[in-house]
PDB file of N, CA and C in Angstrom:
ATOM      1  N   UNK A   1      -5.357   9.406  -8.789  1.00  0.00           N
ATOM      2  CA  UNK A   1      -6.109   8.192  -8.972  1.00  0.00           C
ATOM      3  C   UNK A   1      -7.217   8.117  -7.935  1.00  0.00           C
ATOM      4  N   UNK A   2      -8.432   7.343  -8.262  1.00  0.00           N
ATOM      5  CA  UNK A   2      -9.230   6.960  -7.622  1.00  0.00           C
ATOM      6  C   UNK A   2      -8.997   6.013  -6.736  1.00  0.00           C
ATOM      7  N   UNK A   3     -10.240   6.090  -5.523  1.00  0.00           N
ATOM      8  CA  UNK A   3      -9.832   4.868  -4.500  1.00  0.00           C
ATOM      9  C   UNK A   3     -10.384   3.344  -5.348  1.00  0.00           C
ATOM     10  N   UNK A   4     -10.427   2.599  -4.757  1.00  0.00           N
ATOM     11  CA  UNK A   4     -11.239   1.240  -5.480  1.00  0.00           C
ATOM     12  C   UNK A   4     -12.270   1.103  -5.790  1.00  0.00           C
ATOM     13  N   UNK A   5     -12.769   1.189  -6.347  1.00  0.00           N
ATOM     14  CA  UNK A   5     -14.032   1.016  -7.104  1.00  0.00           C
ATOM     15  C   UNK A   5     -15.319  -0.077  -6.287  1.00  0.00           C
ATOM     16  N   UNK A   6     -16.669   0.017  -6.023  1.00  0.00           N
ATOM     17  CA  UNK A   6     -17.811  -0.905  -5.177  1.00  0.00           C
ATOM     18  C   UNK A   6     -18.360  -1.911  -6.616  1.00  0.00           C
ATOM     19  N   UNK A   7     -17.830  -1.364  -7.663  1.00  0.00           N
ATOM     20  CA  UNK A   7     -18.548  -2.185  -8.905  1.00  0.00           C
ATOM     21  C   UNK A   7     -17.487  -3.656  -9.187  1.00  0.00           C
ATOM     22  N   UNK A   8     -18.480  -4.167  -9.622  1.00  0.00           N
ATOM     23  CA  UNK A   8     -17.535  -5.416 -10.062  1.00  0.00           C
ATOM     24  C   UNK A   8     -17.950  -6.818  -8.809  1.00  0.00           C
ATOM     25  N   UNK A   9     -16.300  -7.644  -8.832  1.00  0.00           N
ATOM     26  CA  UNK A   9     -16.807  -9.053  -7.867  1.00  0.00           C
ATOM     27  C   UNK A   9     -16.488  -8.464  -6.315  1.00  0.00           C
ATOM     28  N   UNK A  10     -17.414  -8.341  -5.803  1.00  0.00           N
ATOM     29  CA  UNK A  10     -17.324  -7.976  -3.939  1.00  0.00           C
ATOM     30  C   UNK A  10     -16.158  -9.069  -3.498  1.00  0.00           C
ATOM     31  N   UNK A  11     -16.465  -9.799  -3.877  1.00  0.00           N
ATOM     32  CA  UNK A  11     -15.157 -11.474  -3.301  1.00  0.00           C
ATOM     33  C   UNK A  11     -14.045 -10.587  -3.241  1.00  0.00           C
ATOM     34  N   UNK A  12     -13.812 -11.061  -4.525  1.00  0.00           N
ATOM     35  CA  UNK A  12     -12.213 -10.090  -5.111  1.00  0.00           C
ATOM     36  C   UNK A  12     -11.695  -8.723  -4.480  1.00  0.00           C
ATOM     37  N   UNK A  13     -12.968  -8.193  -4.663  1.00  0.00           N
ATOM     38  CA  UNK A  13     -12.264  -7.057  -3.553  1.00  0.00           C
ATOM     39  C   UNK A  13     -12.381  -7.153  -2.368  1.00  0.00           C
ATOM     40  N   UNK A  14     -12.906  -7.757  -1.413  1.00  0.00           N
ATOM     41  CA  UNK A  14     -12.413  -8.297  -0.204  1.00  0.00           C
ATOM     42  C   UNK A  14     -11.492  -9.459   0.190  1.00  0.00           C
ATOM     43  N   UNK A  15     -11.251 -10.061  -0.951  1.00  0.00           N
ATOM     44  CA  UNK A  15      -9.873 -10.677  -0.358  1.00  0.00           C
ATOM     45  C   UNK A  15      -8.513  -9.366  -0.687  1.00  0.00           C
ATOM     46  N   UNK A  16      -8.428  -8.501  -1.754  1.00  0.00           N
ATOM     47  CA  UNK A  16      -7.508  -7.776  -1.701  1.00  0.00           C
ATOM     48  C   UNK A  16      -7.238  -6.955  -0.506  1.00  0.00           C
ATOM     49  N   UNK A  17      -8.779  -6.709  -0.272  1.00  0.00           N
ATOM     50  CA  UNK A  17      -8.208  -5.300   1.171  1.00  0.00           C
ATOM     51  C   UNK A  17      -8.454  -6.260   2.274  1.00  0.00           C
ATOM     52  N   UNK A  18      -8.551  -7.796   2.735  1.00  0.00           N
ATOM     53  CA  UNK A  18      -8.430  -8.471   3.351  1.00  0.00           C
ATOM     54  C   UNK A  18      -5.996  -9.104   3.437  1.00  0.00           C
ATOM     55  N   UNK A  19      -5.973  -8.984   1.837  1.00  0.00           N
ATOM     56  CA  UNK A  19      -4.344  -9.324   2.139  1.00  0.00           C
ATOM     57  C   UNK A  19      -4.161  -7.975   2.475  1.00  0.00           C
ATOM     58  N   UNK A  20      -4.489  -7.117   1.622  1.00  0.00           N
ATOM     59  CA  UNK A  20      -3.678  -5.832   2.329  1.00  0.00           C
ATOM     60  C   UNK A  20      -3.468  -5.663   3.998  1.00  0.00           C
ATOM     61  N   UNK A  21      -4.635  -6.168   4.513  1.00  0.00           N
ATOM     62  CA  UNK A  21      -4.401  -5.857   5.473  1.00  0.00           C
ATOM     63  C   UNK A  21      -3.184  -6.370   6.275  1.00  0.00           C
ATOM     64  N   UNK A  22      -3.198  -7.947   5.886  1.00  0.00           N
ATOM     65  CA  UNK A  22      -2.510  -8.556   6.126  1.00  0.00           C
ATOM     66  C   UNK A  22      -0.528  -8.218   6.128  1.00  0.00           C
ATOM     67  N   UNK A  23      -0.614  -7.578   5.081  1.00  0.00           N
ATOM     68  CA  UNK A  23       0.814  -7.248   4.457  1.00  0.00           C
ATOM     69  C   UNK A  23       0.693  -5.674   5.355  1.00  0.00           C
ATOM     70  N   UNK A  24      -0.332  -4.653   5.592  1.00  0.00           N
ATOM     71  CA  UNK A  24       0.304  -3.529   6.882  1.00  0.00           C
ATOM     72  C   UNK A  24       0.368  -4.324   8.235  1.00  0.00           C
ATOM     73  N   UNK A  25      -0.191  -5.259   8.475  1.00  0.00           N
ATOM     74  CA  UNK A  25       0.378  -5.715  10.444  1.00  0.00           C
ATOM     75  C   UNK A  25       1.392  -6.090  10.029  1.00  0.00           C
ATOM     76  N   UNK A  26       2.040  -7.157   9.156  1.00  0.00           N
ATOM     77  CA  UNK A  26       3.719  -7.598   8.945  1.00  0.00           C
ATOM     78  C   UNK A  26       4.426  -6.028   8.716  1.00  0.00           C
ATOM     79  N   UNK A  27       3.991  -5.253   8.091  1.00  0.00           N
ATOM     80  CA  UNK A  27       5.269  -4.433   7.966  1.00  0.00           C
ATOM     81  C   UNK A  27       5.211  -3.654   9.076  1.00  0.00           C
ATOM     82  N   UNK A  28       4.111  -3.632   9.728  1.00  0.00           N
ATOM     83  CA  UNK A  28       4.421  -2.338  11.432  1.00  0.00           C
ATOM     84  C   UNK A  28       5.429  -3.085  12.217  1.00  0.00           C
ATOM     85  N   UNK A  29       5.394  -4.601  11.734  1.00  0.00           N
ATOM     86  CA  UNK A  29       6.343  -5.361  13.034  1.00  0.00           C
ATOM     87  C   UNK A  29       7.575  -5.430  12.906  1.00  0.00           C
ATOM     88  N   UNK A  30       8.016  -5.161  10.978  1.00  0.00           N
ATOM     89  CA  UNK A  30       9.112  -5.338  10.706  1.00  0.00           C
ATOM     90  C   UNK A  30      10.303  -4.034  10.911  1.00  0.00           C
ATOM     91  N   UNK A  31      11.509  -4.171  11.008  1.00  0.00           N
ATOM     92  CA  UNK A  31      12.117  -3.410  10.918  1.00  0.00           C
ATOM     93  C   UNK A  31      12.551  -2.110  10.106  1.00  0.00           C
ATOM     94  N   UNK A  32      12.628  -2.449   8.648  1.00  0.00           N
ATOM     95  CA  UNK A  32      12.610  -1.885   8.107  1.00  0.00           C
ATOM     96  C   UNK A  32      11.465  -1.863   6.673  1.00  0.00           C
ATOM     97  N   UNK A  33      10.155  -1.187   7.145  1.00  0.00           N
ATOM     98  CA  UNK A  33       9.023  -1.360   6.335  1.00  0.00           C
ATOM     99  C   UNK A  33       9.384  -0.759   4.931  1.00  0.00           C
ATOM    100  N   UNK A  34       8.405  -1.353   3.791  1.00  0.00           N
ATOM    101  CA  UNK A  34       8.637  -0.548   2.592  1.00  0.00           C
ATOM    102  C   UNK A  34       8.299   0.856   2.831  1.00  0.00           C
ATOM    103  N   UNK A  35       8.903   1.302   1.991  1.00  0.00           N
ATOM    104  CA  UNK A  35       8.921   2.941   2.186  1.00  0.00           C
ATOM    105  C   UNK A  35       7.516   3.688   1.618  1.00  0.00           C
ATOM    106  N   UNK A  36       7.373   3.350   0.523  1.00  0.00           N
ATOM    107  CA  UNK A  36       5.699   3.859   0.290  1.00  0.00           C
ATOM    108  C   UNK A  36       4.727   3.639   1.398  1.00  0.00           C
ATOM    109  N   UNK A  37       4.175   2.464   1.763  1.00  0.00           N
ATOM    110  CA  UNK A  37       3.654   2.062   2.925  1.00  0.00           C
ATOM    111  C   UNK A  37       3.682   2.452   4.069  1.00  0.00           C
ATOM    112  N   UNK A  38       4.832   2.798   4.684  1.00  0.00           N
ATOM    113  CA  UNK A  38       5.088   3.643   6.012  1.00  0.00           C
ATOM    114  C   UNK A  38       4.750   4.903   5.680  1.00  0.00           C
ATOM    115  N   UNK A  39       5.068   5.595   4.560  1.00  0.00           N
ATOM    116  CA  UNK A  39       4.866   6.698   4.151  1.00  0.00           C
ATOM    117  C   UNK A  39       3.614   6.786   4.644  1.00  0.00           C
ATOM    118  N   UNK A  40       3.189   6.093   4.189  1.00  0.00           N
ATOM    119  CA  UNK A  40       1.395   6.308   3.485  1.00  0.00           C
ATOM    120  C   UNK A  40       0.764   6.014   5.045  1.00  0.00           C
ATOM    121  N   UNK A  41       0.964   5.060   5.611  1.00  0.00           N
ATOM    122  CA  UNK A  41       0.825   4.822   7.326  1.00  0.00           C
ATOM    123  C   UNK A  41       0.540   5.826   8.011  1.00  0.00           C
ATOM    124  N   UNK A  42       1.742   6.269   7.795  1.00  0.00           N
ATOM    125  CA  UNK A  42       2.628   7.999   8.735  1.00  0.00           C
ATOM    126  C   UNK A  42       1.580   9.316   8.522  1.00  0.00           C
ATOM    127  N   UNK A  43       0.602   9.023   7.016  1.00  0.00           N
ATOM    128  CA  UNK A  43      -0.255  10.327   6.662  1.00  0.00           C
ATOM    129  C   UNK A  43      -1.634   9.577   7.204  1.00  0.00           C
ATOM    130  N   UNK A  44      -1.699   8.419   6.465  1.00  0.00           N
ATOM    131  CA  UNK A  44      -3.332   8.128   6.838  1.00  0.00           C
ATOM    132  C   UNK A  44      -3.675   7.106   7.666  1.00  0.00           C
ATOM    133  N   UNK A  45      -4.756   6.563   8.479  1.00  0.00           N
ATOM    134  CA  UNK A  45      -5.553   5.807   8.873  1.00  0.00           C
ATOM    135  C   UNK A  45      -5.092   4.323   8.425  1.00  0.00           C
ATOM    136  N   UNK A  46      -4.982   2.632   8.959  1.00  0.00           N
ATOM    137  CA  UNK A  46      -4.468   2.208   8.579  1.00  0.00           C
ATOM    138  C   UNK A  46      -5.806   1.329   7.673  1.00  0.00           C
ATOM    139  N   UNK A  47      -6.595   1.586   7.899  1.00  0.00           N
ATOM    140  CA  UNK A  47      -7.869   1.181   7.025  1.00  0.00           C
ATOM    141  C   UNK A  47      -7.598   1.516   5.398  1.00  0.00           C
ATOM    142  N   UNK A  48      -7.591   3.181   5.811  1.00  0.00           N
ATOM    143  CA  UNK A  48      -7.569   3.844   4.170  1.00  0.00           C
ATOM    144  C   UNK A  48      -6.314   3.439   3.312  1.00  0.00           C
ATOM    145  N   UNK A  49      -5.116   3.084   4.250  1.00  0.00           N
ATOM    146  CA  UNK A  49      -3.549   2.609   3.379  1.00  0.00           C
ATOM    147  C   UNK A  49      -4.208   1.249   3.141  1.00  0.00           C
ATOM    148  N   UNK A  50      -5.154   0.424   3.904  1.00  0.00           N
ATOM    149  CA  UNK A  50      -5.138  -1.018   3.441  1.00  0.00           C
ATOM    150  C   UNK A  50      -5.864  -0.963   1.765  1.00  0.00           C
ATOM    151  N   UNK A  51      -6.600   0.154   1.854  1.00  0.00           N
ATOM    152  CA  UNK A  51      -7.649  -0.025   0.264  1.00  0.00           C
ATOM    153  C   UNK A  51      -6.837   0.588  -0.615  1.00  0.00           C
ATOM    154  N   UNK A  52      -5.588   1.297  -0.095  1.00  0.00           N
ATOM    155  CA  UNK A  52      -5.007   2.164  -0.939  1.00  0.00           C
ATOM    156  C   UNK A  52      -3.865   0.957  -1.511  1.00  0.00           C
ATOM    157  N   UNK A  53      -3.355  -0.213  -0.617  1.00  0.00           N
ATOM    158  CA  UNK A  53      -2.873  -1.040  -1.110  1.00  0.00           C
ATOM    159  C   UNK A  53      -3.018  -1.980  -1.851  1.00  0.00           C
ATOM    160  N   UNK A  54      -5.073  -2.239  -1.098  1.00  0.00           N
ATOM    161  CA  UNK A  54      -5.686  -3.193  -2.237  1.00  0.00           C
ATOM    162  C   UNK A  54      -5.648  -2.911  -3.609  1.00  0.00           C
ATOM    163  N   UNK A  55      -5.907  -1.207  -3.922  1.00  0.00           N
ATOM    164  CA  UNK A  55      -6.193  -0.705  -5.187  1.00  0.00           C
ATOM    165  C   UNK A  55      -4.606  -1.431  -6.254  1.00  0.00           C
ATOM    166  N   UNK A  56      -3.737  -0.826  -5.081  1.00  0.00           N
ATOM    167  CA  UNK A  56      -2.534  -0.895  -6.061  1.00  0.00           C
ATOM    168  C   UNK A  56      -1.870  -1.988  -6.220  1.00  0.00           C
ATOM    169  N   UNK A  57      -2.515  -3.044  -5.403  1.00  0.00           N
ATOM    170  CA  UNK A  57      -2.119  -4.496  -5.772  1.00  0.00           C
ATOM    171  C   UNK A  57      -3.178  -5.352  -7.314  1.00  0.00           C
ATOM    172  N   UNK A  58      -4.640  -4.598  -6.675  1.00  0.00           N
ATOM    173  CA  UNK A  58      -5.241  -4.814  -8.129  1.00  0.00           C
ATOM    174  C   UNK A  58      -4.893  -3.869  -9.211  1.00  0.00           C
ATOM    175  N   UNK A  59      -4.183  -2.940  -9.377  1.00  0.00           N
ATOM    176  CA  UNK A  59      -3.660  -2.516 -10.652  1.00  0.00           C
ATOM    177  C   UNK A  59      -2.866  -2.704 -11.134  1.00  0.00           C
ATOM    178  N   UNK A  60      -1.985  -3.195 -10.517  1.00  0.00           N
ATOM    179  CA  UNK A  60      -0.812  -4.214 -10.495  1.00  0.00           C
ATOM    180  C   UNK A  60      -1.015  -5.467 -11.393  1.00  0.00           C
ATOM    181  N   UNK A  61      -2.026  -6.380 -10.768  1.00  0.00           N
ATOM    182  CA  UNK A  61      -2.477  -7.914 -10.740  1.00  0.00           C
ATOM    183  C   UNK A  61      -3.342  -7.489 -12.685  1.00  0.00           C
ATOM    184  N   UNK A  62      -4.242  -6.381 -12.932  1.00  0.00           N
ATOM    185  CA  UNK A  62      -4.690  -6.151 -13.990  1.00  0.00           C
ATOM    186  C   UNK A  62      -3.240  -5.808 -14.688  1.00  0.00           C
ATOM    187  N   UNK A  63      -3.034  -5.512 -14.983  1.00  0.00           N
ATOM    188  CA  UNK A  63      -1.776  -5.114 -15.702  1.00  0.00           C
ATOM    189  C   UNK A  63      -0.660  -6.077 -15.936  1.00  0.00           C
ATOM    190  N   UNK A  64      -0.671  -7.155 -15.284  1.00  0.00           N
ATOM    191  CA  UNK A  64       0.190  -8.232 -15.508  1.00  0.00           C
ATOM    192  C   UNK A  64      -1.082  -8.954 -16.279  1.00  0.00           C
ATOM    193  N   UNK A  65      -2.131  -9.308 -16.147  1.00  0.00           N
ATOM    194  CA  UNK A  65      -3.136 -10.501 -16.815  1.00  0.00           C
ATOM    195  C   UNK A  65      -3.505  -9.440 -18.384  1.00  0.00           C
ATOM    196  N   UNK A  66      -3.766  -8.331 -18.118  1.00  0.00           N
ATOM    197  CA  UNK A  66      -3.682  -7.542 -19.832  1.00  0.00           C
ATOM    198  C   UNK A  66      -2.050  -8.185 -20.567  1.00  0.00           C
ATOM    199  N   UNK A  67      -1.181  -7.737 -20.125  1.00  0.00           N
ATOM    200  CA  UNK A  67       0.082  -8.207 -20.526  1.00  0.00           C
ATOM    201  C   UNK A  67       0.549  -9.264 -21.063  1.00  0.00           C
ATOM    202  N   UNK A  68       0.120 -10.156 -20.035  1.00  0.00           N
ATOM    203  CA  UNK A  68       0.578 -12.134 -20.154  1.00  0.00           C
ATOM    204  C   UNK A  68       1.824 -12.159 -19.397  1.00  0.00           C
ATOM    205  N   UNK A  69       2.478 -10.907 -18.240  1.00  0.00           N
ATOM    206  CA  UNK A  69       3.394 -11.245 -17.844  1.00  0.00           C
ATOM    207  C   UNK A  69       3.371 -11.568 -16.451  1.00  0.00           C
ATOM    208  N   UNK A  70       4.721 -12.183 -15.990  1.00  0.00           N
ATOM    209  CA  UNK A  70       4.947 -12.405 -14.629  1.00  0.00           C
ATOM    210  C   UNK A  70       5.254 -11.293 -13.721  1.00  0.00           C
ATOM    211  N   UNK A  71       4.552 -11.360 -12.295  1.00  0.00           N
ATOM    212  CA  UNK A  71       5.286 -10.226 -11.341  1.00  0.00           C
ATOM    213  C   UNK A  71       7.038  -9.669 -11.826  1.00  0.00           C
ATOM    214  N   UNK A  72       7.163  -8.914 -12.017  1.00  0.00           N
ATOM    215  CA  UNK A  72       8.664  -8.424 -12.226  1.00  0.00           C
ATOM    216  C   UNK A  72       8.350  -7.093 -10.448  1.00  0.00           C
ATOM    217  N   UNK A  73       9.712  -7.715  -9.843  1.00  0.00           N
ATOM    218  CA  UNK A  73       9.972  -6.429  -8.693  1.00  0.00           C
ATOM    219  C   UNK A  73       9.938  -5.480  -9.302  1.00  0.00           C
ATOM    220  N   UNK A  74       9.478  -4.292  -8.649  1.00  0.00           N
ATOM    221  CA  UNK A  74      10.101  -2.735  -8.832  1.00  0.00           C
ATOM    222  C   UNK A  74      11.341  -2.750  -8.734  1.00  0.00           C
ATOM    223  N   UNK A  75      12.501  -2.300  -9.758  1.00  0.00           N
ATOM    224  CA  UNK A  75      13.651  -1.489  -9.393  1.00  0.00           C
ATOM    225  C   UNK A  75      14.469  -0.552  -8.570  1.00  0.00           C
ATOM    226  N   UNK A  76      14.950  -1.201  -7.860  1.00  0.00           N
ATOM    227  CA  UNK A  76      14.937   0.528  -6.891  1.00  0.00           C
ATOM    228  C   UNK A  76      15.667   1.334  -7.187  1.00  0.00           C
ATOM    229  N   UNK A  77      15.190   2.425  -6.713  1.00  0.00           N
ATOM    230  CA  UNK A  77      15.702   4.030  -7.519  1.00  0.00           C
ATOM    231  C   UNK A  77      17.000   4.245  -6.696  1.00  0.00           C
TER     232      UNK A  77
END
């Protein structure tokens, strides 16, 4: 997949990689961080995991409004 895209509403995508950011300082503090995220921490820059989170929170957020559905958690494996 691609990183996030510069086309479209600038807003929107700066509040996403603005929460993202938000959601990597809570998980460096927490004990036991999600596991993708640390993963992703552990390889890259914490800039590039924040857009990498924005992306996947907006593909996420599109995919529930195509749908008509509510956040459902991931399952864990």
């Amino acid at each position: 997949m691609l990183g996030i895209s510069k086309r479209g509403a600038c807003y929107v995508r700066k509040l996403l990689v603005h929460g993202a950011r938000a959601v990597i300082r809570v998980q460096q503090n927490k004990a036991s961080p999600e596991a993708w995220l640390a993963r992703l921490l552990a390889r890259r820059h914490a800039n590039v995991a924040a857009v990498a989170l924005a992306n996947k929170n907006a593909r996420t957020v599109w995919a529930m409004l195509r749908r008509g559905e509510d956040y459902r958690r991931p399952a864990v494996a």
